[in-house]
Protein backbone atom coordinates (compact mmCIF):
# COMPACT_ATOMS: atom_id res chain seq x y z
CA UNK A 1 2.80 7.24 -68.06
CA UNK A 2 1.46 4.04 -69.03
CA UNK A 3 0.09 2.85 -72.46
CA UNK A 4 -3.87 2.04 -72.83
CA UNK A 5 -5.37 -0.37 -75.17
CA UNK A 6 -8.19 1.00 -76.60
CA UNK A 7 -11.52 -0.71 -78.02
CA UNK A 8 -10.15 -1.52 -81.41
CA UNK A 9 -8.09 -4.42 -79.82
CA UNK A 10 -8.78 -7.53 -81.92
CA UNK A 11 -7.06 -9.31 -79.50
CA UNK A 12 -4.16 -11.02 -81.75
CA UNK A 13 -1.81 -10.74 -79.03
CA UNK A 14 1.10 -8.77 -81.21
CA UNK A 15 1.11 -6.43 -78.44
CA UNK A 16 1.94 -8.89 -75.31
CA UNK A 17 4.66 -10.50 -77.51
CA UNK A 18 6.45 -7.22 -78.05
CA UNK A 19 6.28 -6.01 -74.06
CA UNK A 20 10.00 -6.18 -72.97
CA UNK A 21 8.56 -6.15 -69.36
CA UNK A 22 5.23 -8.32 -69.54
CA UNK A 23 3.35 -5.91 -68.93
CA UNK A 24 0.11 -6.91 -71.24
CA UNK A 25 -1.99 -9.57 -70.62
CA UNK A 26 -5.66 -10.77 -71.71
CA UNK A 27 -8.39 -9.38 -70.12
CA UNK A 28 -12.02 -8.33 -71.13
CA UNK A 29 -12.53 -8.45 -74.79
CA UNK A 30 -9.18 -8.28 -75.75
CA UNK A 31 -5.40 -7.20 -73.87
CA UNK A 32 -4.75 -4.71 -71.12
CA UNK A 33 -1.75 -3.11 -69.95
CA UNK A 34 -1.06 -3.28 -66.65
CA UNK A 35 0.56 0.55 -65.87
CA UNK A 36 2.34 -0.54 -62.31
CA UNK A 37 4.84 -2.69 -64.63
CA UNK A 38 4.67 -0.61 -67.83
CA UNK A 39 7.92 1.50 -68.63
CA UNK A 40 6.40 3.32 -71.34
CA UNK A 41 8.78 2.11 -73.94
CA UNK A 42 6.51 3.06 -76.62
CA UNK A 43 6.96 -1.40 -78.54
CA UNK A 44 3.24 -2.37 -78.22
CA UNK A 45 2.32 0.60 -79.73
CA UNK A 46 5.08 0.03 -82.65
CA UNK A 47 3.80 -3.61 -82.60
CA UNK A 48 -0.03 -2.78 -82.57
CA UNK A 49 -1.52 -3.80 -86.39
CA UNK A 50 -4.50 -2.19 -85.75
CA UNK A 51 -3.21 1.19 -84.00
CA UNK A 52 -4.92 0.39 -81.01
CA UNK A 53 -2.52 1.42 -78.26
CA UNK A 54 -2.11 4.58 -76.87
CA UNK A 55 -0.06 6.63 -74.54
CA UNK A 56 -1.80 8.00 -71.68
């Protein structure tokens, strides 16, 4: 199950530079996470400042 970023992305881009897999890019108002290439390995969540990801 993939990870979503939820509307209190500030869009500081912590998140995309902890993704082993690359799975999080810009898009919209801030970073999305795109679930065919997430592994669910739980680091943009750990690397979120603002608690903004979550699993799905």
């Amino acid at each position: 199950m993939a990870h979503k970023i939820t509307d209190e992305c500030v869009a500081c881009g912590a998140c995309a530079e902890t993704c082993p897999v690359g799975a999080i890019a810009p898009g919209g108002n801030g970073y999305v996470v795109d679930p065919d290439v997430c592994v669910d390995c739980g680091a943009c969540e750990d690397g979120c400042p603002t608690g903004a990801i979550k699993a799905e």
